[in-house]
Protein backbone atom coordinates (compact mmCIF):
# COMPACT_ATOMS: atom_id res chain seq x y z
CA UNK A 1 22.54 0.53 9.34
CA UNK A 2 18.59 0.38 7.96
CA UNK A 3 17.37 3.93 7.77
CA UNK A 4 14.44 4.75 10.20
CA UNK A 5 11.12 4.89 8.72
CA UNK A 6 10.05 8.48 7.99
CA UNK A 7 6.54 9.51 9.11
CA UNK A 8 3.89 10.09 6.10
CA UNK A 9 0.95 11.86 7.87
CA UNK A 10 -1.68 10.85 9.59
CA UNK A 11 -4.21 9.85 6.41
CA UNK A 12 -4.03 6.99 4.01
CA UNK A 13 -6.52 6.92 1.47
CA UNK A 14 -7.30 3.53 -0.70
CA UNK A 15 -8.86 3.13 -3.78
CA UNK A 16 -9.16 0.51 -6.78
CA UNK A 17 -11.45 2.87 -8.74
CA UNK A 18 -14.67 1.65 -10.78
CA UNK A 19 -13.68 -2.05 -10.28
CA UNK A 20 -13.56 -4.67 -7.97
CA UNK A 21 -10.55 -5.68 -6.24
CA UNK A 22 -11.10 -7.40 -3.09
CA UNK A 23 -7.53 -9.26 -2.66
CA UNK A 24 -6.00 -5.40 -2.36
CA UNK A 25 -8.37 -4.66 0.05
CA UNK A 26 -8.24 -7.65 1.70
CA UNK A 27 -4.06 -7.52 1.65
CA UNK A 28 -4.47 -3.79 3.26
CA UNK A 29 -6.42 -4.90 6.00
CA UNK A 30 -3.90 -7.16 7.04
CA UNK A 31 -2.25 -7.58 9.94
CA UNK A 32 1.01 -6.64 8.64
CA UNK A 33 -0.49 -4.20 6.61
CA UNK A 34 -2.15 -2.50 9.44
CA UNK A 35 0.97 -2.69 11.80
CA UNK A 36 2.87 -1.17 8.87
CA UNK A 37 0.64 1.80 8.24
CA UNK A 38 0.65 2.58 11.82
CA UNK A 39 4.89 2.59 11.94
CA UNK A 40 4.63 5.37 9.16
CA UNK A 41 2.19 7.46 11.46
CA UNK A 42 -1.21 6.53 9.94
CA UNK A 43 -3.87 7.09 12.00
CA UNK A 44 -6.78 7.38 9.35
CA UNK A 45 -7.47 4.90 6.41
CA UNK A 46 -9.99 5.77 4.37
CA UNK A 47 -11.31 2.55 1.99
CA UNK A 48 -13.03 3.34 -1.74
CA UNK A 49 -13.82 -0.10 -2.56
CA UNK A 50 -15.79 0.20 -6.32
CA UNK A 51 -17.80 -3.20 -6.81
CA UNK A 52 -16.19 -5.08 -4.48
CA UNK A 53 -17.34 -7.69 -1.78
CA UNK A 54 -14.68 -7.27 1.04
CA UNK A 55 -15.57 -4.95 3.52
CA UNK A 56 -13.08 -3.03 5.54
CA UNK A 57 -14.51 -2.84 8.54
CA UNK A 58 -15.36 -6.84 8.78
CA UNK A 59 -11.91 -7.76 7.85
CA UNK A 60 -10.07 -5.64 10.55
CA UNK A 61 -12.90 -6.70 13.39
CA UNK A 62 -10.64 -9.23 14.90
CA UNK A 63 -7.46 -7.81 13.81
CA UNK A 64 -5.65 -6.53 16.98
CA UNK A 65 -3.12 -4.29 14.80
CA UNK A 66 -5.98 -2.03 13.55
CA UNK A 67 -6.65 -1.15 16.89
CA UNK A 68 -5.58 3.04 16.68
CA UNK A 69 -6.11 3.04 13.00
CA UNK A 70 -9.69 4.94 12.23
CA UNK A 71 -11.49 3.46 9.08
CA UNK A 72 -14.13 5.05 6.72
CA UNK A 73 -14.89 3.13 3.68
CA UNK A 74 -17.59 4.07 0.28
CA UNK A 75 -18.54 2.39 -2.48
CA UNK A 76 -18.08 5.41 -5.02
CA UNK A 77 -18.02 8.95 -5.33
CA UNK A 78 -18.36 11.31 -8.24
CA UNK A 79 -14.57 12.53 -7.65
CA UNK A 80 -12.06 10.37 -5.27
CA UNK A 81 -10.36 14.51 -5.40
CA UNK A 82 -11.31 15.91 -2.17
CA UNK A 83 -10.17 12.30 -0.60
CA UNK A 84 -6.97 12.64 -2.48
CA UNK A 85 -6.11 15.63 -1.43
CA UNK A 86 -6.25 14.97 2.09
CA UNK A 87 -4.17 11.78 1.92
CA UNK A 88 -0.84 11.88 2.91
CA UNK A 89 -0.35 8.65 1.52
CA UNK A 90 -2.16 6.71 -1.34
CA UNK A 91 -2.33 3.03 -1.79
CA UNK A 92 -3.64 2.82 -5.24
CA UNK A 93 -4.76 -0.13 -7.32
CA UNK A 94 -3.04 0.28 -11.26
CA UNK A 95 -5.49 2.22 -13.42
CA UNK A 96 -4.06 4.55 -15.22
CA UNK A 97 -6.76 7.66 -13.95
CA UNK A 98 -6.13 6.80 -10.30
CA UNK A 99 -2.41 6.59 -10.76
CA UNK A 100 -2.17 9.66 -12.69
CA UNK A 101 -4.54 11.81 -10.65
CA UNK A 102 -2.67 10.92 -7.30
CA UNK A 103 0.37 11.53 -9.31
CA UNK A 104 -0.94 14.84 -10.70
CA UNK A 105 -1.52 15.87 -6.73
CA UNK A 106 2.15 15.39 -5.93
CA UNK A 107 1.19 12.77 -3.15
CA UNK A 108 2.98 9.72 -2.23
CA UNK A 109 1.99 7.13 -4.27
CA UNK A 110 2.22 2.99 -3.66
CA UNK A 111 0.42 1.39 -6.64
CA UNK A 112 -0.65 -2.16 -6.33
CA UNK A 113 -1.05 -4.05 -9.44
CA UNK A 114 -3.81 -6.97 -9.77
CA UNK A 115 -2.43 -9.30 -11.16
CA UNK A 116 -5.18 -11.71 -12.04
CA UNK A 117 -6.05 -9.17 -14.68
CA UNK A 118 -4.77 -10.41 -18.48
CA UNK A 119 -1.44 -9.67 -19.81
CA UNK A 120 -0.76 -7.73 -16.59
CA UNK A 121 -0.80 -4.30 -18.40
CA UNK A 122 -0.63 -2.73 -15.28
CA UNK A 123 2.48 -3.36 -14.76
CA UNK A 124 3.82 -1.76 -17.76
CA UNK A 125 2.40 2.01 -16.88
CA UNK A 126 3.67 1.40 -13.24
CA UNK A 127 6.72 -0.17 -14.26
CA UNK A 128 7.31 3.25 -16.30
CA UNK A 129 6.64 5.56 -13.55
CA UNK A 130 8.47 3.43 -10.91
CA UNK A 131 11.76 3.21 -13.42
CA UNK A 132 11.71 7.69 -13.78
CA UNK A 133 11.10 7.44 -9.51
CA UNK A 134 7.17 8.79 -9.60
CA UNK A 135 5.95 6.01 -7.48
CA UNK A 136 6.12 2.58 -6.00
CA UNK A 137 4.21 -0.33 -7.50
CA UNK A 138 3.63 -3.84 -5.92
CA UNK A 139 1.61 -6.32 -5.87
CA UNK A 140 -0.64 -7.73 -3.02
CA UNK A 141 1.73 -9.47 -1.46
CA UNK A 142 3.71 -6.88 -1.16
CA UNK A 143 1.96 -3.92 0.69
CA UNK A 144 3.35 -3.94 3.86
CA UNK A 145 6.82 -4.32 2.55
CA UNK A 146 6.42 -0.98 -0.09
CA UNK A 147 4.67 1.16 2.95
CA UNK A 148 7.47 0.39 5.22
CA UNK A 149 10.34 0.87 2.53
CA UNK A 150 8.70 3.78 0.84
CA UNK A 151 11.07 6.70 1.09
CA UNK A 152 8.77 10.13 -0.11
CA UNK A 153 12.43 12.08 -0.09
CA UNK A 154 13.58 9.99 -3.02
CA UNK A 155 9.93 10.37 -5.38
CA UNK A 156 10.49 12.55 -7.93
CA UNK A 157 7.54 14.63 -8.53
CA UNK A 158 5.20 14.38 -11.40
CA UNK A 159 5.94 17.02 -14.43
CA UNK A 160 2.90 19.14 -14.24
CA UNK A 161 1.04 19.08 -17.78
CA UNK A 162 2.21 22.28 -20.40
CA UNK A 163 -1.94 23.31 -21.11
CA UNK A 164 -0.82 25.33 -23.88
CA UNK A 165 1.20 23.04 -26.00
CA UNK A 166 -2.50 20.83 -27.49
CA UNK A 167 -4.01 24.95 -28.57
CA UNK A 168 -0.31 26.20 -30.07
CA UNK A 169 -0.17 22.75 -32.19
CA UNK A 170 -3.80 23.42 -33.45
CA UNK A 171 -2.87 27.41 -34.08
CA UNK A 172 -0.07 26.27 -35.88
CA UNK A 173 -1.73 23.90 -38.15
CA UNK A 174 -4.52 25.60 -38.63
CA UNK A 175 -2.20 29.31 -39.34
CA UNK A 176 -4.27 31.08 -36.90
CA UNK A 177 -2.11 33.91 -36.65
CA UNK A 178 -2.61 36.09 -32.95
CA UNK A 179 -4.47 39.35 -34.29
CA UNK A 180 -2.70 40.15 -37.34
């Protein structure tokens, strides 16, 4: 018996960071997509789309399963934070700062790898963090399939960093001693 879809929130937020990657936007603004977002209790998708040419709001004009879904979309901002934050869900393309950032927020994370880039290096640092259960990572064809399958029950949350470890390694090597 398939397990029924668990409701994420009502806020999706998209980004594919400093670069261009239309076919991710494009494969978001789907039809299937769009239908599958809106299963999972989206109701608000909010588009960074870097250098790129596609344009949210064009695609999803004519596309009748948008209809419900509220769209913003930028260009850039000097932090994607605030936007991350308020996501319940994050579609993400595979840079390393986006996917650790979203990671570093605890938030659901679906990573979509472009793979038109060389030697597909994304898929090594997603591959990683999809093997130890951080994420999911996909590629464009895949979207709808990874929102609608994504279980958040079964991520296991990113470690948060030890600040203290990088100072203690340069006390110790440099014998600073702590006021002796």
């Amino acid at each position: 018996m398939a397990r029924e879809s668990q409701a994420l929130g009502a806020r999706c937020f998209v980004t594919v960071g400093t670069t261009s990657f239309d076919e991710m936007i494009q494969a978001v603004c789907s039809q299937e997509v769009c239908m599958a977002l809106r299963e999972r209790g989206i109701t608000q998708v909010v588009f960074q789309v870097g250098r790129g040419q596609a344009r949210p709001q064009d695609l999803m004009q004519d596309n009748p399963a948008s209809s419900g879904l509220d769209v913003s979309v930028f260009d850039f901002a000097p932090s994607l934070d605030e936007h991350m934050q308020a996501a319940d869900l994050i579609l993400s393309h595979g840079g390393a700062g986006s996917i650790m950032e979203s990671l570093g927020l605890r938030k659901p994370v679906i990573v979509v790898i472009n793979e038109s880039l060389m030697e597909n290096h994304q898929w090594e640092l997603a591959g990683a963090l999809v093997r130890r259960q951080h994420l999911m990572a996909t590629n464009c064809d895949g979207v709808a399939a990874a929102v609608r399958s994504l279980r958040v029950d079964s991520l296991v949350p990113y470690p948060s960093p030890d600040r203290s470890t990088f100072p203690r390694l340069v006390d110790d090597m440099c014998e600073f001693t702590s006021g002796e």
